[in-house]
PDB file of N, CA and C in Angstrom:
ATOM      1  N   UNK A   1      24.684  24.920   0.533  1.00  0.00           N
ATOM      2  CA  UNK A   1      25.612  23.926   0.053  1.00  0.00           C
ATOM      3  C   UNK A   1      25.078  23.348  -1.261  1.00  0.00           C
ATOM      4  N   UNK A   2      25.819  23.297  -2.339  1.00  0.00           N
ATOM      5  CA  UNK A   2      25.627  22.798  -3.614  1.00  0.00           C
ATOM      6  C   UNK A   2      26.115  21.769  -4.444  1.00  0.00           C
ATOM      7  N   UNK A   3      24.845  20.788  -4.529  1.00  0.00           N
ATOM      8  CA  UNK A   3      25.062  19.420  -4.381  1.00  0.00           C
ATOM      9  C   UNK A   3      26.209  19.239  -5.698  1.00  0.00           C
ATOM     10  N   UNK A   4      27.019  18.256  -5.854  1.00  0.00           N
ATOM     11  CA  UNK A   4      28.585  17.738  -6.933  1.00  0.00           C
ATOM     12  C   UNK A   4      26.834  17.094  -8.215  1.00  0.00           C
ATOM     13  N   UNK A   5      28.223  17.128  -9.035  1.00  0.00           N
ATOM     14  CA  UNK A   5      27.146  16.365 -10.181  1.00  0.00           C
ATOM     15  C   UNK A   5      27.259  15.059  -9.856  1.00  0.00           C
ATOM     16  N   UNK A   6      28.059  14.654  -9.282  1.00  0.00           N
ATOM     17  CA  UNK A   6      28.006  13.099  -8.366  1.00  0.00           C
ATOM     18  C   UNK A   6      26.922  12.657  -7.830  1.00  0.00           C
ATOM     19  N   UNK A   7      26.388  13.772  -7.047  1.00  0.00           N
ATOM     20  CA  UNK A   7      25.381  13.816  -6.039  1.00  0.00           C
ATOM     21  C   UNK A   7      23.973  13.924  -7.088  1.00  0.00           C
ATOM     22  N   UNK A   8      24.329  14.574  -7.685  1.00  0.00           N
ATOM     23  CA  UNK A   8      22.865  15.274  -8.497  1.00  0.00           C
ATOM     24  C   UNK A   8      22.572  13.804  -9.918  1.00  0.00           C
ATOM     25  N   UNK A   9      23.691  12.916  -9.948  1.00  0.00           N
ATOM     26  CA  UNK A   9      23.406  11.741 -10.850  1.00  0.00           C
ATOM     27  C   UNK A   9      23.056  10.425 -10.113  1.00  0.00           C
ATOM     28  N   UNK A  10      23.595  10.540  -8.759  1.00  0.00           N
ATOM     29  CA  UNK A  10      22.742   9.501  -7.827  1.00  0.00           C
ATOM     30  C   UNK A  10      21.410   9.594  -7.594  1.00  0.00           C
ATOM     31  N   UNK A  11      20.917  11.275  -7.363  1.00  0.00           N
ATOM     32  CA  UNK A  11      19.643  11.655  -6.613  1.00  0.00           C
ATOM     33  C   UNK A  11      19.131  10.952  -8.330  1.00  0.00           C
ATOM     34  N   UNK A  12      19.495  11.072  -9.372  1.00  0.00           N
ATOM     35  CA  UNK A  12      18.440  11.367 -10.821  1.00  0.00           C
ATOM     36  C   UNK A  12      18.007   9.429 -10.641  1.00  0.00           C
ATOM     37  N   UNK A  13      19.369   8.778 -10.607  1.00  0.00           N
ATOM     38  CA  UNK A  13      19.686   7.874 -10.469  1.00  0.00           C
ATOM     39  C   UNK A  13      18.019   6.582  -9.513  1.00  0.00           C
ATOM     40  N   UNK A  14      18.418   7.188  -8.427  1.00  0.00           N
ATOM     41  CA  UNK A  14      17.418   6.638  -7.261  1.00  0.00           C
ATOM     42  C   UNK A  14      16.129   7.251  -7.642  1.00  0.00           C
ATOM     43  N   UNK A  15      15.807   7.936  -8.120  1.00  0.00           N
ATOM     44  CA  UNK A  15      14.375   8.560  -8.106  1.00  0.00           C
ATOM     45  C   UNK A  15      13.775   7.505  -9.517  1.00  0.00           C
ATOM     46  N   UNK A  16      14.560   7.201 -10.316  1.00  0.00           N
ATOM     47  CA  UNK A  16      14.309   6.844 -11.654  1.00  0.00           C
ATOM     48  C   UNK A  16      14.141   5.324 -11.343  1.00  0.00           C
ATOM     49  N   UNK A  17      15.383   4.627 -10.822  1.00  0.00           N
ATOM     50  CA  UNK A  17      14.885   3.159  -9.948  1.00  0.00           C
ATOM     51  C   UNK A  17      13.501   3.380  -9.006  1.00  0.00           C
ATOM     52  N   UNK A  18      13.274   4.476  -8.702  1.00  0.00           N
ATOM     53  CA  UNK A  18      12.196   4.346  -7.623  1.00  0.00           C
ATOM     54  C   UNK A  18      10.553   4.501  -8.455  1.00  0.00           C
ATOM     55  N   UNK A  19      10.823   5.132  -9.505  1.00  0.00           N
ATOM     56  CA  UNK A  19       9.308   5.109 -10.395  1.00  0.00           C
ATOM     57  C   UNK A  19       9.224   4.228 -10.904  1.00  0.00           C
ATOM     58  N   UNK A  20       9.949   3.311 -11.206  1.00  0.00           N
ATOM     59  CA  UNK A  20      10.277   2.099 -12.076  1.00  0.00           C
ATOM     60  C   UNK A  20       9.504   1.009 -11.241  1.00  0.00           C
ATOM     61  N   UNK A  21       9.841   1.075 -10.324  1.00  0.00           N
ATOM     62  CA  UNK A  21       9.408  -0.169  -9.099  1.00  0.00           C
ATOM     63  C   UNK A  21       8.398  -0.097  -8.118  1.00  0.00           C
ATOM     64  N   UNK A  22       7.395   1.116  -8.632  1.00  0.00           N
ATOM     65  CA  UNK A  22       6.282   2.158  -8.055  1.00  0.00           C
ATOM     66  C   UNK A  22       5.357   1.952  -9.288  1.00  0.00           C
ATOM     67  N   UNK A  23       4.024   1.575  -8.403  1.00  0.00           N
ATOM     68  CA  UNK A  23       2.843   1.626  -9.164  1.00  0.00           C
ATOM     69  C   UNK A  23       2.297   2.788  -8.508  1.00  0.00           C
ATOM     70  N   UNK A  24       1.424   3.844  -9.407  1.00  0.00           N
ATOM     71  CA  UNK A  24       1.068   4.744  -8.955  1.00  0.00           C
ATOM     72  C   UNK A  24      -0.523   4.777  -8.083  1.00  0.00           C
ATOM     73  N   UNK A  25      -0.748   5.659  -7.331  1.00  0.00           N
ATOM     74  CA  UNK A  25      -1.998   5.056  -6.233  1.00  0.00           C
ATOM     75  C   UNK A  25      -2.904   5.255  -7.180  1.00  0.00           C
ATOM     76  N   UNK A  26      -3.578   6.140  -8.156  1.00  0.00           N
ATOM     77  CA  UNK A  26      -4.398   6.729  -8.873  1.00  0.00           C
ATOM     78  C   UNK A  26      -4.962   5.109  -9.826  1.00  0.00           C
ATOM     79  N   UNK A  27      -3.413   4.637 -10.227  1.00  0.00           N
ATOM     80  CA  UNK A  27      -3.599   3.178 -11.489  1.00  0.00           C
ATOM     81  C   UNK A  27      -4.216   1.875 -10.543  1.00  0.00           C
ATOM     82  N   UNK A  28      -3.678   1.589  -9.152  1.00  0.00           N
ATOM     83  CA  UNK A  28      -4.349   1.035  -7.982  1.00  0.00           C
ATOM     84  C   UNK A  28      -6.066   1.257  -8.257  1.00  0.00           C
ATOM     85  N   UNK A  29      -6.023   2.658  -7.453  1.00  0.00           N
ATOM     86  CA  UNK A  29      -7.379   3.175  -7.072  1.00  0.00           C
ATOM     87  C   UNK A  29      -8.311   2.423  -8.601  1.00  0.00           C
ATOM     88  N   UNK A  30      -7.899   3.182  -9.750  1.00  0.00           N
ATOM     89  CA  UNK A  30      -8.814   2.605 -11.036  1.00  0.00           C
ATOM     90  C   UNK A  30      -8.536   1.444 -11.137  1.00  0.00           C
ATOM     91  N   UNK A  31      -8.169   0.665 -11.301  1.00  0.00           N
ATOM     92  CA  UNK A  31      -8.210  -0.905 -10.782  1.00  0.00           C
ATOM     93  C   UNK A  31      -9.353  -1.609 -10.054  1.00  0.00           C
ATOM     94  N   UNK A  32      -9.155  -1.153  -8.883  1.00  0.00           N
ATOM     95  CA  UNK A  32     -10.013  -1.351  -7.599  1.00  0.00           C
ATOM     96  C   UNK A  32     -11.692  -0.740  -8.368  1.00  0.00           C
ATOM     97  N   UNK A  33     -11.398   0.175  -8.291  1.00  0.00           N
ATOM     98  CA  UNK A  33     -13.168   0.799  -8.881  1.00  0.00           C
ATOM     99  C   UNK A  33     -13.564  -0.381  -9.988  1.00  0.00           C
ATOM    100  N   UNK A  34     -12.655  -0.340 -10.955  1.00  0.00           N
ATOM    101  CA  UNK A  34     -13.005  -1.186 -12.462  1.00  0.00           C
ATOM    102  C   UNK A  34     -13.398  -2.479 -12.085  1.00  0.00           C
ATOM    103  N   UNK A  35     -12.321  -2.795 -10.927  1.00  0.00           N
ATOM    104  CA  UNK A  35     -12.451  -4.389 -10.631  1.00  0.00           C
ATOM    105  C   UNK A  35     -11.753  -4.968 -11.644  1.00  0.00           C
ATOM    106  N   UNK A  36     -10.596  -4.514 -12.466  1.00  0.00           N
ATOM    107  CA  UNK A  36      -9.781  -5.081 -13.537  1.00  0.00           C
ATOM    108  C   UNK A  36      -8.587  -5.035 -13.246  1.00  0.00           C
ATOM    109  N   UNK A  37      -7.830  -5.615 -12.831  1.00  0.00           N
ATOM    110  CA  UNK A  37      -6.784  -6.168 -12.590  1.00  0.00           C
ATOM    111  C   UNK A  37      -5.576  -6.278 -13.679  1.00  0.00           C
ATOM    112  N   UNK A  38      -4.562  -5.940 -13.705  1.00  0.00           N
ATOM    113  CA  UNK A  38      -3.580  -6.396 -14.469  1.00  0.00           C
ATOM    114  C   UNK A  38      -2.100  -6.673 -14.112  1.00  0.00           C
ATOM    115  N   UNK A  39      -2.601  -6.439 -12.479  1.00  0.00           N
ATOM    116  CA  UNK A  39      -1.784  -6.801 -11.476  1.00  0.00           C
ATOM    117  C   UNK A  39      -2.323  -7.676 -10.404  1.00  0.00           C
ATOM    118  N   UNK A  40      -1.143  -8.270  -9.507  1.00  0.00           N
ATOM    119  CA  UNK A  40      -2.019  -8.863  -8.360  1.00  0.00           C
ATOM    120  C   UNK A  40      -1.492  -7.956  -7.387  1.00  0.00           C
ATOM    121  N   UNK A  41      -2.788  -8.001  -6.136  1.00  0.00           N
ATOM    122  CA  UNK A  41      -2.660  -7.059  -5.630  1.00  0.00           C
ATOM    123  C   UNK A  41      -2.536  -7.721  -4.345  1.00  0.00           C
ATOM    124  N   UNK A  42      -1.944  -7.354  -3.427  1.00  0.00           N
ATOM    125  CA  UNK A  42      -1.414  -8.360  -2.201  1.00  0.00           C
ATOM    126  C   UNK A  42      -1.578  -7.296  -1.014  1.00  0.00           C
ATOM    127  N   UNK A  43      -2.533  -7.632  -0.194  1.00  0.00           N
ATOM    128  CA  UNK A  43      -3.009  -6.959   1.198  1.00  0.00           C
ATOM    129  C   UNK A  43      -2.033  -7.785   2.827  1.00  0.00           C
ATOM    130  N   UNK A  44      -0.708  -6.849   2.663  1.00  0.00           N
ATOM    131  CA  UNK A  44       0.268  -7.630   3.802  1.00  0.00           C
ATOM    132  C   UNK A  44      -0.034  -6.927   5.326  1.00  0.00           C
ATOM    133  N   UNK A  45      -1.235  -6.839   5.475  1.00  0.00           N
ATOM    134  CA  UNK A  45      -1.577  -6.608   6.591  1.00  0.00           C
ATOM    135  C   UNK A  45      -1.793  -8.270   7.424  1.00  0.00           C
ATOM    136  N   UNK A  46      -1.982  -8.493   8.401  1.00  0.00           N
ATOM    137  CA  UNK A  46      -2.516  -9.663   9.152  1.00  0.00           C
ATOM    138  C   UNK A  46      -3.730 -10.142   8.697  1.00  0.00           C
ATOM    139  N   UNK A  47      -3.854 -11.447   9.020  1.00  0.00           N
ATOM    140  CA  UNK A  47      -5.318 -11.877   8.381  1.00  0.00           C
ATOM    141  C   UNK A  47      -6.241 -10.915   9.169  1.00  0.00           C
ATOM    142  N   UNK A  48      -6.518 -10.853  10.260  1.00  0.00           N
ATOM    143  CA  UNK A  48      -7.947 -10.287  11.064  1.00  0.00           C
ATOM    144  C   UNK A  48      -8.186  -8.850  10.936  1.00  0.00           C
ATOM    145  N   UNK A  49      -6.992  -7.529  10.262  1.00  0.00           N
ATOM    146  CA  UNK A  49      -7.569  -6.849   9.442  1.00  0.00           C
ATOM    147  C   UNK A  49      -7.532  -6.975   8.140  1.00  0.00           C
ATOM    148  N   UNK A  50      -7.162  -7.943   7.540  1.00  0.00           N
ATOM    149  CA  UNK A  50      -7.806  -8.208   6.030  1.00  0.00           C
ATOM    150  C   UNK A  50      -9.134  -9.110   6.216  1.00  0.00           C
ATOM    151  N   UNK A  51      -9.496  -9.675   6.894  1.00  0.00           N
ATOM    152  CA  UNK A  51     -10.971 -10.201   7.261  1.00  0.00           C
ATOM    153  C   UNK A  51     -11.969  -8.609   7.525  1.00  0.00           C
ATOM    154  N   UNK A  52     -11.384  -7.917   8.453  1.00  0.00           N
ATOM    155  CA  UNK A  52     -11.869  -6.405   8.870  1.00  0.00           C
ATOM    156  C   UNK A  52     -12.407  -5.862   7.649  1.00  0.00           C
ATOM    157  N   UNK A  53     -11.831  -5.984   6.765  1.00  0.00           N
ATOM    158  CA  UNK A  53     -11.970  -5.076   5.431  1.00  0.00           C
ATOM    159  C   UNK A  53     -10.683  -5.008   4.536  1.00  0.00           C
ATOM    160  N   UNK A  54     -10.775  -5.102   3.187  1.00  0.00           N
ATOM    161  CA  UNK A  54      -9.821  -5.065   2.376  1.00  0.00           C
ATOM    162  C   UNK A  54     -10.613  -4.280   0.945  1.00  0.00           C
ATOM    163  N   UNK A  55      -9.419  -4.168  -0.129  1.00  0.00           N
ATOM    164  CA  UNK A  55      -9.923  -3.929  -1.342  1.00  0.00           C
ATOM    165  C   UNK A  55     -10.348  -4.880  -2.129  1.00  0.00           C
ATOM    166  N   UNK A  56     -10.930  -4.828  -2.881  1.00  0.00           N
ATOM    167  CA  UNK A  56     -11.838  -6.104  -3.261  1.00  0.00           C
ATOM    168  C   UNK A  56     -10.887  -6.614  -4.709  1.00  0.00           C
ATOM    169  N   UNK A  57     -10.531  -8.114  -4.257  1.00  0.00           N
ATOM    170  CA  UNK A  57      -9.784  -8.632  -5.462  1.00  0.00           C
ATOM    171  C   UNK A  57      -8.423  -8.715  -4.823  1.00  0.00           C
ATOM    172  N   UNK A  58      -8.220  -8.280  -3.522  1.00  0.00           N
ATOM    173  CA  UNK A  58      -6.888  -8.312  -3.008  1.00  0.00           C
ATOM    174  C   UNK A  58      -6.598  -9.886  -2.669  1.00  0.00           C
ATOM    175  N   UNK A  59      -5.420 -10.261  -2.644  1.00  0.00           N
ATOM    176  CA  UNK A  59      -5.040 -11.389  -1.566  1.00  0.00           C
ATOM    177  C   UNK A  59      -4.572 -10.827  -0.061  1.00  0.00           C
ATOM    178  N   UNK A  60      -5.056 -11.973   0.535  1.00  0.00           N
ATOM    179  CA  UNK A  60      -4.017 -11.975   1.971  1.00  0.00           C
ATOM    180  C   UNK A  60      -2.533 -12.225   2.244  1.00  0.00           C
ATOM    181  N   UNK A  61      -1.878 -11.555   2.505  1.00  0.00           N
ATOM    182  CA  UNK A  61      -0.226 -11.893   2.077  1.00  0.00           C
ATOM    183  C   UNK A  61       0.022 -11.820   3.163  1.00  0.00           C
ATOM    184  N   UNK A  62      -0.101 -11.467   4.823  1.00  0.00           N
ATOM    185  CA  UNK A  62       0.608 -10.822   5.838  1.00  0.00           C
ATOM    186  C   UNK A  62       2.002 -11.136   5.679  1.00  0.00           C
ATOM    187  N   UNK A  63       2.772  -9.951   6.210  1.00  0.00           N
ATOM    188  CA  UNK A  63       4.445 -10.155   5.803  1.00  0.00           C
ATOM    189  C   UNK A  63       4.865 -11.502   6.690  1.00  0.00           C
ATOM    190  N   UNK A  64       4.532 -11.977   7.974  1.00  0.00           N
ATOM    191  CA  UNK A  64       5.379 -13.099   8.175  1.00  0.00           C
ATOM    192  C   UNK A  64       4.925 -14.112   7.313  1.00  0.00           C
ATOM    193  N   UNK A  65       3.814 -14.240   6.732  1.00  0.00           N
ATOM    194  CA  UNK A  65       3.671 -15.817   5.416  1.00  0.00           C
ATOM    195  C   UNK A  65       4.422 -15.707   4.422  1.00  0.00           C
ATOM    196  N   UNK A  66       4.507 -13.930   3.932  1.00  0.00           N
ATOM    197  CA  UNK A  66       5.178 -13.888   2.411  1.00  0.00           C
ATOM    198  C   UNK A  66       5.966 -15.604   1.542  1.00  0.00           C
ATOM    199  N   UNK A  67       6.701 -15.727   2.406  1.00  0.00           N
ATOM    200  CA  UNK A  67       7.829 -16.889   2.001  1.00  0.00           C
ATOM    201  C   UNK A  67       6.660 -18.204   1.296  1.00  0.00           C
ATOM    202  N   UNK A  68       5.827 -18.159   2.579  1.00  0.00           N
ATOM    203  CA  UNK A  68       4.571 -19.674   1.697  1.00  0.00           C
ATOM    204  C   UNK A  68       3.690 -18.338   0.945  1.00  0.00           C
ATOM    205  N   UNK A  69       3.834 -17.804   0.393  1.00  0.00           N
ATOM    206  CA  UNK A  69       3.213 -16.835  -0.781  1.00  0.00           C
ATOM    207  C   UNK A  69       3.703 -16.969  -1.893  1.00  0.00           C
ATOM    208  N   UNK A  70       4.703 -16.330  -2.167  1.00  0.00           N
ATOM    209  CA  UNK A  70       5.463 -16.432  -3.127  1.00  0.00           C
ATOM    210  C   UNK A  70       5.964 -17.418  -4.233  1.00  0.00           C
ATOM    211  N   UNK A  71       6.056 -18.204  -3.726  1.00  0.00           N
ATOM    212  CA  UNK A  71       5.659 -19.376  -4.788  1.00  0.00           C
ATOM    213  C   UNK A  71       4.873 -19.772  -5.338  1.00  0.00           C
ATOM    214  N   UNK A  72       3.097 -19.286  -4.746  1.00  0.00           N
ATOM    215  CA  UNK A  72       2.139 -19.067  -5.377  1.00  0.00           C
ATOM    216  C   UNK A  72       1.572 -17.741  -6.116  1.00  0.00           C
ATOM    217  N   UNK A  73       2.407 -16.971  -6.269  1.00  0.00           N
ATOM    218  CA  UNK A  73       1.979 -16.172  -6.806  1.00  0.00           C
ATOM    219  C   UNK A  73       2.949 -16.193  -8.670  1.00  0.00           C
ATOM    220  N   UNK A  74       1.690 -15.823  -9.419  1.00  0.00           N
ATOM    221  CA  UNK A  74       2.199 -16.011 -11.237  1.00  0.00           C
ATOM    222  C   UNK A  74       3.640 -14.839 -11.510  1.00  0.00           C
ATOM    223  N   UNK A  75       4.427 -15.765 -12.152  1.00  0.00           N
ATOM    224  CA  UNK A  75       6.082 -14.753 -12.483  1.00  0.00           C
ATOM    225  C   UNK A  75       5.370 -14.251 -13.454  1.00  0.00           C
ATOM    226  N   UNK A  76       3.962 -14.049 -14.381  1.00  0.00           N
ATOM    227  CA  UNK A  76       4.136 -13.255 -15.692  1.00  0.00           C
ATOM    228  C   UNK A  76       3.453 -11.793 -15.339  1.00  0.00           C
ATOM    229  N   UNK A  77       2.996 -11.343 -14.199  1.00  0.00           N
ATOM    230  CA  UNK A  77       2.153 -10.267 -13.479  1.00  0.00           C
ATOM    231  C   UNK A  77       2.876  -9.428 -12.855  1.00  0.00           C
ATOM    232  N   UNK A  78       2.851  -8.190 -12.610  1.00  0.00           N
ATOM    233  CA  UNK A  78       3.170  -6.857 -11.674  1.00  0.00           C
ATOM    234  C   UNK A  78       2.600  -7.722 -10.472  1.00  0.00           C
ATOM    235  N   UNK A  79       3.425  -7.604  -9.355  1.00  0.00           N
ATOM    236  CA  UNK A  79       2.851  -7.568  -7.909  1.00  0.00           C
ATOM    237  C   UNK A  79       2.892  -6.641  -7.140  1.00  0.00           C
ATOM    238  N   UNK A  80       1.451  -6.063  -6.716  1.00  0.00           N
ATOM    239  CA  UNK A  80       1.664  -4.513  -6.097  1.00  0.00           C
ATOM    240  C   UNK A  80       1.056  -5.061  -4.683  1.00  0.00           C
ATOM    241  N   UNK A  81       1.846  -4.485  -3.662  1.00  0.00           N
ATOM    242  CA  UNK A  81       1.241  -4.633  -2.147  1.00  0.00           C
ATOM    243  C   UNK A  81       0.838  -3.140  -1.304  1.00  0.00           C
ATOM    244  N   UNK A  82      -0.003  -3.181  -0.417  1.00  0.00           N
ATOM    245  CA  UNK A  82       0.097  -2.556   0.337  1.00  0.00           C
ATOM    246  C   UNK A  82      -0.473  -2.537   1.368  1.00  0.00           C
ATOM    247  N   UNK A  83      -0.581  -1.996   2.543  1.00  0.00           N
ATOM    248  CA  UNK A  83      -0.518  -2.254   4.157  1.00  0.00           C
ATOM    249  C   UNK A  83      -1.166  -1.113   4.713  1.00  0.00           C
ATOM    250  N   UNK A  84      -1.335  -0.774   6.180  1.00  0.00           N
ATOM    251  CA  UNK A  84      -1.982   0.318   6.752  1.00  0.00           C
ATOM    252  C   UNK A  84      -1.091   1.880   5.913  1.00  0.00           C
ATOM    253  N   UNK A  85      -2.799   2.223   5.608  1.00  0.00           N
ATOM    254  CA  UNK A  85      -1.953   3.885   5.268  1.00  0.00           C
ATOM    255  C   UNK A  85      -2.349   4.649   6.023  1.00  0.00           C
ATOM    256  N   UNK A  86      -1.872   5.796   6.027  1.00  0.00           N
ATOM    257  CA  UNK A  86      -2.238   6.940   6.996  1.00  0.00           C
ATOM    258  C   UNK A  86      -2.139   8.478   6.101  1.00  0.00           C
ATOM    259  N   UNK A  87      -2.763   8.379   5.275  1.00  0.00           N
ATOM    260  CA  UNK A  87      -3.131   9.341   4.455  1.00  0.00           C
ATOM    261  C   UNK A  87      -3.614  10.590   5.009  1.00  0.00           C
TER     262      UNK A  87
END
C-alpha cells in the first residue's frame, strides 16, 4: 500500500516538529561529561531514585511536583528531562 502525498507531508510534517522539540542523547551525554550546561536538565524520576543516583547537575522534578517546578524554572533556557531508560 502506497502512502497519498497527504500522508507522506504529515509523516515529513511530524518528524520535523519532532527534531525540533528533541535534544539529542549524544549533546546530553557531552554536557554531562563537560559539566556545561546550556540547558537545564530535569531528572522526573521520584525523589528516592534521584537520591539513588542521578546525572550530575540535574534537578529533581518528579512528574507529580512538575506544577511547583515550573515556575521555578528560567523562560530564557532549553529544558531537557529525562526518566528511567532502558537502553
Amino acid at each position: 500500500m502506497a502512502f497519498t502525498e497527504e500522508q507522506i507531508r504529515a509523516n515529513r510534517d511530524y518528524l520535523v516538529h519532532k527534531l525540533q522539540a528533541e535534544k539529542a542523547r549524544s549533546d546530553v551525554l557531552h554536557a554531562a561529561e563537560s559539566g556545561k550546561y546550556d540547558f537545564v536538565l530535569l531528572d522526573t524520576r521520584g525523589r528516592e531514585p534521584f537520591a539513588g543516583g542521578h546525572i550530575p547537575g540535574a534537578r529533581c522534578a518528579p512528574m507529580n511536583e512538575l506544577s511547583q517546578v515550573i515556575p521555578t524554572l528560567p523562560r530564557d533556557q532549553e529544558i531537557v528531562t529525562y526518566c528511567w531508560g532502558h537502553d
